[in-house]
N, C-alpha and C. Protein backbone atom coordinates (compact mmCIF):
# COMPACT_ATOMS: atom_id res chain seq x y z
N UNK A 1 75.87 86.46 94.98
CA UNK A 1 76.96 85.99 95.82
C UNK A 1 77.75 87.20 96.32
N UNK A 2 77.98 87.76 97.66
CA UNK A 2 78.87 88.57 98.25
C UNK A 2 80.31 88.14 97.95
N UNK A 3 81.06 88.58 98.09
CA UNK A 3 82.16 88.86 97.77
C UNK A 3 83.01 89.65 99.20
N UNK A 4 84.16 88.90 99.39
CA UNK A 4 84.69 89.03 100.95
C UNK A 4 85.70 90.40 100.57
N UNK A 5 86.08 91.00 101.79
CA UNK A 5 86.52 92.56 101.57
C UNK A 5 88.11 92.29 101.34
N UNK A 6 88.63 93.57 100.75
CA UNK A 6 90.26 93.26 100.35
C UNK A 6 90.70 94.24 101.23
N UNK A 7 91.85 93.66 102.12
CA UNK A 7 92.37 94.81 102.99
C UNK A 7 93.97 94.23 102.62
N UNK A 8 94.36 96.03 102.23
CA UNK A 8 95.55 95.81 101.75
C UNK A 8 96.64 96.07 103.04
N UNK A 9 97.85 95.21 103.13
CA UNK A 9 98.49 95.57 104.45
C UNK A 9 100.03 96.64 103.88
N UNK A 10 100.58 96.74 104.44
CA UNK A 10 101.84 97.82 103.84
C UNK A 10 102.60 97.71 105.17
N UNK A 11 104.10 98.21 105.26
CA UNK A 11 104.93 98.26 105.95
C UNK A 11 106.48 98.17 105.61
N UNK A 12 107.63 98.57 105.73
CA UNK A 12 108.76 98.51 105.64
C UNK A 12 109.11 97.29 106.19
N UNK A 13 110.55 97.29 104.84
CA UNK A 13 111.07 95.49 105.20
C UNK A 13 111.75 95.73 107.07
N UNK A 14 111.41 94.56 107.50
CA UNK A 14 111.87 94.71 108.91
C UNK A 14 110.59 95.09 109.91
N UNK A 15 109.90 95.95 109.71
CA UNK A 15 108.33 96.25 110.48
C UNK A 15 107.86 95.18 111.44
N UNK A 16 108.02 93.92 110.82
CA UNK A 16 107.54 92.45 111.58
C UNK A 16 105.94 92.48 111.28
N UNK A 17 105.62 92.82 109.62
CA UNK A 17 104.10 92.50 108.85
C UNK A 17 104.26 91.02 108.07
N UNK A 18 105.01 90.18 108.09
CA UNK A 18 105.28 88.53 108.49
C UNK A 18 104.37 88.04 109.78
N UNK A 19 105.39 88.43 110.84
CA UNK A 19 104.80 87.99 112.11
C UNK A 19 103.64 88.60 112.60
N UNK A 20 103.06 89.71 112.42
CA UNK A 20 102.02 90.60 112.68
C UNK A 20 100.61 89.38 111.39
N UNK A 21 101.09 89.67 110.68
CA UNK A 21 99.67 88.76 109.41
C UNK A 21 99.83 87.83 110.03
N UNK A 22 100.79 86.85 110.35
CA UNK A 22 100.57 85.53 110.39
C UNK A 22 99.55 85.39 111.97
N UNK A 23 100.01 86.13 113.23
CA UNK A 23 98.85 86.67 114.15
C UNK A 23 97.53 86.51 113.35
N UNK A 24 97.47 87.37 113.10
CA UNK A 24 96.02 87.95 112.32
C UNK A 24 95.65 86.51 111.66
N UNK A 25 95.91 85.88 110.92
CA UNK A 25 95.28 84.87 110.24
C UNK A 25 95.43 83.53 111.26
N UNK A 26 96.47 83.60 112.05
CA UNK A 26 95.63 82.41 112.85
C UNK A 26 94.74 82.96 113.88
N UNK A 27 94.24 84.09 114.28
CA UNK A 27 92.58 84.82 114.41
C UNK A 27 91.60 84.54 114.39
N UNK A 28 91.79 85.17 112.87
CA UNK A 28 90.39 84.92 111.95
C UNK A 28 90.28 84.37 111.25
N UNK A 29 89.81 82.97 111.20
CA UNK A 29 89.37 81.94 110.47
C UNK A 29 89.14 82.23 108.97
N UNK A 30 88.34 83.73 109.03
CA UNK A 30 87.96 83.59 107.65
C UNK A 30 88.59 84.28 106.80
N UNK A 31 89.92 84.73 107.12
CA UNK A 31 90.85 85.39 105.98
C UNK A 31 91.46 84.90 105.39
N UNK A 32 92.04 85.25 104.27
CA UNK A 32 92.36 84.08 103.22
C UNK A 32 93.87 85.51 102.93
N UNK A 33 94.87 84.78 102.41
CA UNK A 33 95.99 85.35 101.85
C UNK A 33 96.28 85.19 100.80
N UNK A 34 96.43 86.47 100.22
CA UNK A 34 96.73 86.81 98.50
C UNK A 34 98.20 86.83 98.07
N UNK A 35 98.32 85.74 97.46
CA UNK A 35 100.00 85.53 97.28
C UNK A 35 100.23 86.18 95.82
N UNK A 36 101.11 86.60 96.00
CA UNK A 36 101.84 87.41 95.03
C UNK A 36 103.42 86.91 94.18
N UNK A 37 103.45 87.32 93.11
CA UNK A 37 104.21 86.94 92.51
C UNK A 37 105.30 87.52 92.43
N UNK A 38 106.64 86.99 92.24
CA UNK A 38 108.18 87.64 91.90
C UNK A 38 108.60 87.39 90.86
N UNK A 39 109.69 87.78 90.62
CA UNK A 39 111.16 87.39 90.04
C UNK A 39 112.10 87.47 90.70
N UNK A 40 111.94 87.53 92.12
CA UNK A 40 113.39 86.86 92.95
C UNK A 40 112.98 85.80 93.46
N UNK A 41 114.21 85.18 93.63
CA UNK A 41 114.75 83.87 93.70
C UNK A 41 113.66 83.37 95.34
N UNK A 42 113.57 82.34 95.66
CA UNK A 42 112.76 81.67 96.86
C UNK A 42 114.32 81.98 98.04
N UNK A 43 113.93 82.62 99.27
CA UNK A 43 114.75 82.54 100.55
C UNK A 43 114.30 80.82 101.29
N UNK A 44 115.04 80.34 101.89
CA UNK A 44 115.01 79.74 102.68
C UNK A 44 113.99 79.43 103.42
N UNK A 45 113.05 78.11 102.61
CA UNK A 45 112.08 77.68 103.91
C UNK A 45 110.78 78.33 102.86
N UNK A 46 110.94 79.49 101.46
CA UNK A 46 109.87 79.67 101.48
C UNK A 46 109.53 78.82 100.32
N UNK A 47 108.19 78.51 99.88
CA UNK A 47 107.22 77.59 99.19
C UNK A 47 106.58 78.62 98.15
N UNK A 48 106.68 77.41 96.62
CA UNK A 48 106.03 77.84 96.23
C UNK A 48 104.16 77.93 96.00
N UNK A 49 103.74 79.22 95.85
CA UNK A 49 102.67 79.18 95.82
C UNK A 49 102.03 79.71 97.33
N UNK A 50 102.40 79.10 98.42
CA UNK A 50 102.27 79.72 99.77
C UNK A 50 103.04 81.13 100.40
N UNK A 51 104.49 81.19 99.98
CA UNK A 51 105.10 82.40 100.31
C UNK A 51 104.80 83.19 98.78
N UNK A 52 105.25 82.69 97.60
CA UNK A 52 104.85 83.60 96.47
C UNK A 52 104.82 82.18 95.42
N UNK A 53 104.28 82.95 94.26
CA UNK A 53 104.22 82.06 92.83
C UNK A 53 105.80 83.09 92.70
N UNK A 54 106.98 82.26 92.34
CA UNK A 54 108.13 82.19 91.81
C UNK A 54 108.06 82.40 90.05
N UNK A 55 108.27 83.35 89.66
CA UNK A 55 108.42 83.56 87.78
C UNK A 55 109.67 83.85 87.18
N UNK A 56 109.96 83.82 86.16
CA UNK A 56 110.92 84.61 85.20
C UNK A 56 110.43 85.72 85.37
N UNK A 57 111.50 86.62 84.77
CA UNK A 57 110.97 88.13 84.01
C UNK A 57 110.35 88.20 83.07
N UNK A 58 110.92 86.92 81.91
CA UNK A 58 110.15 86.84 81.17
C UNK A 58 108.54 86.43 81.07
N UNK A 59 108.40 85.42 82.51
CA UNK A 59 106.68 85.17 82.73
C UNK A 59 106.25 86.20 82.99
N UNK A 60 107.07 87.11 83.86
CA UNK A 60 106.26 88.26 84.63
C UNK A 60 105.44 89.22 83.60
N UNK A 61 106.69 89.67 82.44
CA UNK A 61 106.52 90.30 81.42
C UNK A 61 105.22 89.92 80.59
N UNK A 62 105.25 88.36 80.38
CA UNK A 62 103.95 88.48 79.63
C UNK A 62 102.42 88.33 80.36
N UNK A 63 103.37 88.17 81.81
CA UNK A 63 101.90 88.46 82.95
C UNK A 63 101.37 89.90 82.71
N UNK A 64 102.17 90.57 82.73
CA UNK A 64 101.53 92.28 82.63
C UNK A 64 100.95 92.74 81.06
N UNK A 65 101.64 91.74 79.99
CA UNK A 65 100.99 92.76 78.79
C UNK A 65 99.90 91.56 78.74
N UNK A 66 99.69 90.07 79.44
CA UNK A 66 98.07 90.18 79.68
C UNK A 66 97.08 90.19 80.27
N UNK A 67 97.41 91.34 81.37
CA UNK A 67 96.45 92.21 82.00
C UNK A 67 96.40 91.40 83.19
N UNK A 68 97.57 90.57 83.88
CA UNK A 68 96.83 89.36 84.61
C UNK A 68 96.83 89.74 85.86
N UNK A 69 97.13 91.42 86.30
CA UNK A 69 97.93 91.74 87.37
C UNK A 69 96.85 93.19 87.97
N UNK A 70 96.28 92.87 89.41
CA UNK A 70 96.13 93.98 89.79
C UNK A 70 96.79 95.38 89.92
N UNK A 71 97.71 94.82 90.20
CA UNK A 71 98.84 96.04 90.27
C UNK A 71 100.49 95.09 90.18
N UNK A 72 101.48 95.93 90.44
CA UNK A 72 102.89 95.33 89.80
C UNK A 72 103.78 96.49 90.66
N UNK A 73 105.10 96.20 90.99
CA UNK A 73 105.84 97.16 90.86
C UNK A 73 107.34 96.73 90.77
N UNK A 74 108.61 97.24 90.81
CA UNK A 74 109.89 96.85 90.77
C UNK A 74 110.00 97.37 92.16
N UNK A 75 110.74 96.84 93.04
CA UNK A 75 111.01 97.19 94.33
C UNK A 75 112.73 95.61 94.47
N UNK A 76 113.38 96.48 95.06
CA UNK A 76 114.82 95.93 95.11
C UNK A 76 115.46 94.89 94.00
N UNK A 77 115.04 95.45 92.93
CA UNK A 77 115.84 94.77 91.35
C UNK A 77 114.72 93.72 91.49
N UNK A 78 113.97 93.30 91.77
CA UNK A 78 113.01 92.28 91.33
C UNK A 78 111.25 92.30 91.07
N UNK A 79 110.82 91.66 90.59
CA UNK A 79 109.25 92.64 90.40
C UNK A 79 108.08 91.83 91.48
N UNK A 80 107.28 92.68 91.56
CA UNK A 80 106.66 91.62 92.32
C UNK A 80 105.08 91.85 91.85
N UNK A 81 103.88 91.53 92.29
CA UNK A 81 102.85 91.43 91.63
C UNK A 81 101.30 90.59 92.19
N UNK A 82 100.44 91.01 91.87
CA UNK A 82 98.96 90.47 92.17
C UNK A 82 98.52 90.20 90.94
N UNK A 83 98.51 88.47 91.15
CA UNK A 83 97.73 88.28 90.19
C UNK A 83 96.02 88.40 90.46
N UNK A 84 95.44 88.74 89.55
CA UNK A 84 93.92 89.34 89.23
C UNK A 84 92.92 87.35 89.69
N UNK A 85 93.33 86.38 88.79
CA UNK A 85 92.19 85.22 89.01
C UNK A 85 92.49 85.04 90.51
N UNK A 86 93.97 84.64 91.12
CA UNK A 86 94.25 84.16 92.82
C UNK A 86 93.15 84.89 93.19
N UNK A 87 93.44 86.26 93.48
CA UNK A 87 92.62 87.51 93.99
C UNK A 87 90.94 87.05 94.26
N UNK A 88 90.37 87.06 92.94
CA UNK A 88 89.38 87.05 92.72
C UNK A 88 88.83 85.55 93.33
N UNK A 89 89.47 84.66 92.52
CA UNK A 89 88.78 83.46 93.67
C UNK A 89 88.92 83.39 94.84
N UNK A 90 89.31 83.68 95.60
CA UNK A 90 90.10 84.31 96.94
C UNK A 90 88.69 84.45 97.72
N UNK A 91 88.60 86.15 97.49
CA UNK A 91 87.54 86.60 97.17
C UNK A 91 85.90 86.20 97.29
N UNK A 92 85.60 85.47 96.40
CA UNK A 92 84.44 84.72 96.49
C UNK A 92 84.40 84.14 97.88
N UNK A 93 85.21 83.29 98.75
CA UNK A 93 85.19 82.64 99.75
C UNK A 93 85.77 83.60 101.30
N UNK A 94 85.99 84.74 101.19
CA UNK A 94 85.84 85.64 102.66
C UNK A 94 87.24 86.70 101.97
N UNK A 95 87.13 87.27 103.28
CA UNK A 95 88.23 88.56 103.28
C UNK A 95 89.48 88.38 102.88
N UNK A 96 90.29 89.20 102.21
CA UNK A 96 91.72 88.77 101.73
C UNK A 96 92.30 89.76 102.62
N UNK A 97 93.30 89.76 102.48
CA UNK A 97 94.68 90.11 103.41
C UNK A 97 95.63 90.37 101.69
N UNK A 98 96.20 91.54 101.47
CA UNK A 98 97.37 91.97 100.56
C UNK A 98 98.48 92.18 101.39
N UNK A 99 99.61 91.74 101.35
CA UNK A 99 100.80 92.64 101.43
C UNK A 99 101.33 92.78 100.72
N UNK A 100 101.58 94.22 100.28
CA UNK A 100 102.22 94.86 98.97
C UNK A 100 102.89 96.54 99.55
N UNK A 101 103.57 97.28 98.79
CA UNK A 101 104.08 98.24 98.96
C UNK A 101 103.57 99.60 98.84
N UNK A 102 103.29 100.66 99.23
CA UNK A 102 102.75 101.65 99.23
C UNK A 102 102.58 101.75 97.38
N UNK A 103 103.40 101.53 96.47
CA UNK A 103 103.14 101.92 94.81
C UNK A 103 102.24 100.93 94.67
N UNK A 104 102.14 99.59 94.91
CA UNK A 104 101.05 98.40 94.66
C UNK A 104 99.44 98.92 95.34
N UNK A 105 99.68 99.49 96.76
CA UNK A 105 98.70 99.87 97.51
C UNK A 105 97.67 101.12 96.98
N UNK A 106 98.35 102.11 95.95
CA UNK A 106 97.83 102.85 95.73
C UNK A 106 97.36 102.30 94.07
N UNK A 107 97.55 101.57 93.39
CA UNK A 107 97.07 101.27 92.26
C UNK A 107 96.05 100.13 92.50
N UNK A 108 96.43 99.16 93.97
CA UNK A 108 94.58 98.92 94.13
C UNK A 108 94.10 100.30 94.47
N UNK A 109 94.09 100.85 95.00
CA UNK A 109 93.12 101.81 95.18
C UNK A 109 92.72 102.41 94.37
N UNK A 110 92.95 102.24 93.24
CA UNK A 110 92.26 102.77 91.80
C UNK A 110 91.45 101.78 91.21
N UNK A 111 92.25 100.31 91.40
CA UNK A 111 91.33 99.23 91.12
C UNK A 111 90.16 99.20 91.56
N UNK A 112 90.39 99.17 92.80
CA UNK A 112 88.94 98.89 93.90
C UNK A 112 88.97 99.76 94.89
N UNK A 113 88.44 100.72 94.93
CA UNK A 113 88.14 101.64 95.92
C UNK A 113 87.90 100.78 97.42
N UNK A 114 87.08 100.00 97.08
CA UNK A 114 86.56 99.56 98.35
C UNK A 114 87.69 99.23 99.03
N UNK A 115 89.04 98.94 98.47
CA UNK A 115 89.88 98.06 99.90
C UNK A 115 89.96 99.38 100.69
N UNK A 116 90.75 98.71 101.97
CA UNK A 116 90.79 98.84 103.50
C UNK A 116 92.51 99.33 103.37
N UNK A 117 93.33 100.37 103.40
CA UNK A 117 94.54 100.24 103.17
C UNK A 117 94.66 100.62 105.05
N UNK A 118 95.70 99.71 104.95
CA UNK A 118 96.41 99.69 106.84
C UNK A 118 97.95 99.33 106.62
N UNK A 119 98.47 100.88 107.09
CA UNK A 119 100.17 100.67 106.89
C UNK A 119 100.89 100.06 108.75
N UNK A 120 101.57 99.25 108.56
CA UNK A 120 102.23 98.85 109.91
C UNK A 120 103.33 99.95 109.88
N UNK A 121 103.67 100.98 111.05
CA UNK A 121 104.70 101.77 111.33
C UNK A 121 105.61 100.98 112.26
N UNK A 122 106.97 101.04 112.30
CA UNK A 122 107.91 100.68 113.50
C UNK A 122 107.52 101.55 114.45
N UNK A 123 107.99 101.30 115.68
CA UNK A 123 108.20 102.57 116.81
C UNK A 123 108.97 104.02 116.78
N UNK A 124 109.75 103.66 116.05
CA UNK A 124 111.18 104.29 115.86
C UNK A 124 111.99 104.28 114.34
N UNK A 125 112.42 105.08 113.91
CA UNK A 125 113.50 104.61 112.57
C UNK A 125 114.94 103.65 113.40
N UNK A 126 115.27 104.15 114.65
CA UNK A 126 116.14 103.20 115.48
C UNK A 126 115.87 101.71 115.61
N UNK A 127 114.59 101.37 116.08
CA UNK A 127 114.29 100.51 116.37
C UNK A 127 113.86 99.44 115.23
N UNK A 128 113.37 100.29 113.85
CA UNK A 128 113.53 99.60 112.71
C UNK A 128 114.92 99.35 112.11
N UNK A 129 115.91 100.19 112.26
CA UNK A 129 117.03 99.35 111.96
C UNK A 129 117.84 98.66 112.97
N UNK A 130 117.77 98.62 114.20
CA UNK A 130 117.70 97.69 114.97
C UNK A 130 117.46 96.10 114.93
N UNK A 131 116.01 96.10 114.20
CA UNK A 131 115.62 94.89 113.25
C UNK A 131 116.04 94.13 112.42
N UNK A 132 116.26 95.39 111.51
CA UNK A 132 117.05 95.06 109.97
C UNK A 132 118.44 94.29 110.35
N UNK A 133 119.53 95.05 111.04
CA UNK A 133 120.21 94.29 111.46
C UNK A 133 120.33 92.89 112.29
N UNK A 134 119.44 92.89 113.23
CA UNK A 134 119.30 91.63 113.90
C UNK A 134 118.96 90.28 112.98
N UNK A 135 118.70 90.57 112.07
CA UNK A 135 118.30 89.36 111.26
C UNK A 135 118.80 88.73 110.58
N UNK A 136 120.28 89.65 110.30
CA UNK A 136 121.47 89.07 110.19
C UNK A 136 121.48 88.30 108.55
N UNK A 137 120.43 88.59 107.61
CA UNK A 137 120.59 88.70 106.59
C UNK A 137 120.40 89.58 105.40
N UNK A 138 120.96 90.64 105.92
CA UNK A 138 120.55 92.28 104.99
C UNK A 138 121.96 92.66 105.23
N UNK A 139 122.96 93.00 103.74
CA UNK A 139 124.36 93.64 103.97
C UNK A 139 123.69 94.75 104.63
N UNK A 140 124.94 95.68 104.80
CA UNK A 140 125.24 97.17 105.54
C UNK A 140 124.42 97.75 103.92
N UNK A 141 124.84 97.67 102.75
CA UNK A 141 124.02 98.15 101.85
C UNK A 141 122.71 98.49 101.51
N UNK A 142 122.39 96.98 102.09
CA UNK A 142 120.87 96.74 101.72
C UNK A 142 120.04 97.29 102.98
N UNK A 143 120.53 97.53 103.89
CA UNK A 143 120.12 98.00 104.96
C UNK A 143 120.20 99.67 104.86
N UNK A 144 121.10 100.62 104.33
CA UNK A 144 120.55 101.85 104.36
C UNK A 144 119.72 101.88 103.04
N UNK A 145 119.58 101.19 101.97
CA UNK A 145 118.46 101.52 101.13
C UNK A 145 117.39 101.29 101.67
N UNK A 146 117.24 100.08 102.45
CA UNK A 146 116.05 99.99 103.07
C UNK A 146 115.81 100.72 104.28
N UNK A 147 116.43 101.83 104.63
CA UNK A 147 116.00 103.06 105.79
C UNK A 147 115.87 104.37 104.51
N UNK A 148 116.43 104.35 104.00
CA UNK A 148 115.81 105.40 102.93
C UNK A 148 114.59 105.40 102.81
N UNK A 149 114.37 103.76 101.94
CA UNK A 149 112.94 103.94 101.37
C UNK A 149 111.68 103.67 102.61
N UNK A 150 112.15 103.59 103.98
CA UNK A 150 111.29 103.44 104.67
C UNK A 150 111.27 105.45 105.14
N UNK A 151 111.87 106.13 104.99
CA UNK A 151 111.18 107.71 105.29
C UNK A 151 110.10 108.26 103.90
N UNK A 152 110.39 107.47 102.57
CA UNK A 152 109.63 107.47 101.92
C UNK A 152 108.45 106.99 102.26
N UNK A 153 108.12 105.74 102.27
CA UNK A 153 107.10 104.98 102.57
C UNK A 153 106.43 105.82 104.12
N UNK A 154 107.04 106.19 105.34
CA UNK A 154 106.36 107.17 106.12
C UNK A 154 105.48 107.95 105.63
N UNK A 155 106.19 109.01 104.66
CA UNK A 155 105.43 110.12 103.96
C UNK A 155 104.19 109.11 103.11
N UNK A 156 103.93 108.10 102.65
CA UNK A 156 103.31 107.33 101.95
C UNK A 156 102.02 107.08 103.18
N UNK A 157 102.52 106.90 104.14
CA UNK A 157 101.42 106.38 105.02
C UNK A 157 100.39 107.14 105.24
N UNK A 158 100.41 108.15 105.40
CA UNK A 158 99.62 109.34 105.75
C UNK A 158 98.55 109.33 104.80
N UNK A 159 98.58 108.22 103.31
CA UNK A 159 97.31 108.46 102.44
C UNK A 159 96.61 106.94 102.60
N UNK A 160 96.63 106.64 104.02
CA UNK A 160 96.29 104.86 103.91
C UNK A 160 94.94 105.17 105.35
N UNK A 161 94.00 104.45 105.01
CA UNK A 161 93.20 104.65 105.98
C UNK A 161 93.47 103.98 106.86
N UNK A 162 94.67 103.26 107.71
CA UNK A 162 94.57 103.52 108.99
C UNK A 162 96.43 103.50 109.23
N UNK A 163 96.60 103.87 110.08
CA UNK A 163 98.52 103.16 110.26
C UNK A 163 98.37 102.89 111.84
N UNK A 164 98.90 101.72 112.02
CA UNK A 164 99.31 100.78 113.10
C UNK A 164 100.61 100.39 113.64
N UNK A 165 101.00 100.82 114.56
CA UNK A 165 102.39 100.76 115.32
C UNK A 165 102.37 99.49 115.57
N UNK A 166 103.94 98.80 115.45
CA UNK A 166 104.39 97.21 115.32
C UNK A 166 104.89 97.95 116.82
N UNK A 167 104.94 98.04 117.73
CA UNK A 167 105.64 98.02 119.29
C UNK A 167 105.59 96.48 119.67
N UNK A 168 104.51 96.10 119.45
CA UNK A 168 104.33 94.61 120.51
C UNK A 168 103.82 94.07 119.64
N UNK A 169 104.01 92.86 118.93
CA UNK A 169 103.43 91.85 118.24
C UNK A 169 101.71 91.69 118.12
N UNK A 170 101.55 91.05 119.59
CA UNK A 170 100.19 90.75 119.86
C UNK A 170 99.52 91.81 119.63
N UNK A 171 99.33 93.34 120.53
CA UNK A 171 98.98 94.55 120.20
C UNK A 171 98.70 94.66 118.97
N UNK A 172 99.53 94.53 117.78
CA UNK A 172 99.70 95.12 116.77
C UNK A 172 98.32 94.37 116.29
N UNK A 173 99.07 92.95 115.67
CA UNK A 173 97.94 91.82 115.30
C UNK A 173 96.25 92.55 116.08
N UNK A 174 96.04 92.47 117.21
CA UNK A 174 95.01 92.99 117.60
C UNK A 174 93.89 94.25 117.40
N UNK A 175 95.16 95.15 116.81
CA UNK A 175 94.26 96.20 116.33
C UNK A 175 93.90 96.17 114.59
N UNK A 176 94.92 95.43 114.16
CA UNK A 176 94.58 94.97 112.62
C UNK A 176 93.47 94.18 112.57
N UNK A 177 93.07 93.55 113.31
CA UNK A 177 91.99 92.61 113.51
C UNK A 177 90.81 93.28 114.19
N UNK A 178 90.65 94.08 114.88
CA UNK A 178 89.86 95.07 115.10
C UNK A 178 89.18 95.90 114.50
N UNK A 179 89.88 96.35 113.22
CA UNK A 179 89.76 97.04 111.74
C UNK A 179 89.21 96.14 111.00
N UNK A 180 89.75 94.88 110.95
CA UNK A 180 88.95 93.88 110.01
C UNK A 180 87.57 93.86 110.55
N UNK A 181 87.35 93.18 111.61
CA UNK A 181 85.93 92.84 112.00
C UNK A 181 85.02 93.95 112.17
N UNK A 182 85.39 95.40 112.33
CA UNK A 182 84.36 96.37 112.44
C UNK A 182 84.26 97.19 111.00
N UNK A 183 85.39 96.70 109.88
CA UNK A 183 84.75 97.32 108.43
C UNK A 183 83.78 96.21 108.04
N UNK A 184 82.61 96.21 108.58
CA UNK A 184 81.63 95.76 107.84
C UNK A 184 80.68 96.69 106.78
């Protein structure tokens, strides 16, 4: 039995790798999305199991000492995570799609060599906080941590086999999907 390819996606909060995947998967029929787990609370509108599996710290905790997790990391006081069975049955039935953070991205890549890592860049650090703000739910706080850790995550990109500029939605979606269908 083949086994469908894992392409991990990456990008800074605000990037528009929401609206860019969700492109991409109404596409290609045969990608499947790898939901990931937290310990923060559900935003508005999202589901469990479809936007993330929702945990304690304490589930999370005994998710990791039993092994249940491709990779894990803490990113803005809450943890987040791949579970290993989702993944894998996933898997069996066509290509997965990850979105996770450059520290998650590089510990699959120890997992499984084989994934596909593709970071979404903004146009601009302007134009990414441009974003951040427009959305009108990120304090002034949470908004320069999240331009910090996006010059981090820049320097991060440079070890991902491909990075893709968010300028135009469709564009974007298009060349992510371009990458999918020609890593055969």
């Amino acid at each position: 039995m083949s086994l469908g390819r894992l392409f991990v996606i990456s990008g800074a909060s605000g990037v528009g790798k929401s609206t860019v995947l969700a492109k991409v998967m109404q596409t290609h029929g045969n990608l499947r999305f790898s939901v990931s787990a937290t310990t923060r609370l559900p935003r508005e509108g999202e589901q469990e199991a479809v936007n993330y599996y929702f945990v304690s710290k304490e589930k999370f905790a005994e998710m990791i000492r039993n092994d249940e997790f491709l990779e894990y990391d803490n990113h803005m006081e809450s943890f987040y995570g791949t579970p290993k069975g989702q993944l894998e049955e996933k898997l069996k039935t066509g290509d997965v799609l990850l979105d996770i953070d450059p520290n998650g991205a590089f510990q699959v890549r120890k997992a499984r060599p084989d994934a596909v890592l593709i970071f979404i860049a903004p146009p601009s650090m302007e134009e990414l906080e441009r974003r951040l703000r427009g959305r009108g739910d990120t304090g002034e706080d949470q908004i320069r941590v999240r331009l910090d850790r996006m010059k981090w995550e820049m320097e991060q990109s440079k070890k991902y086999d491909y990075i893709v500029v968010n300028d135009r939605v469709d564009a974007c979606a298009d060349e992510i999907l371009n990458i999918i269908l020609n890593k055969k």
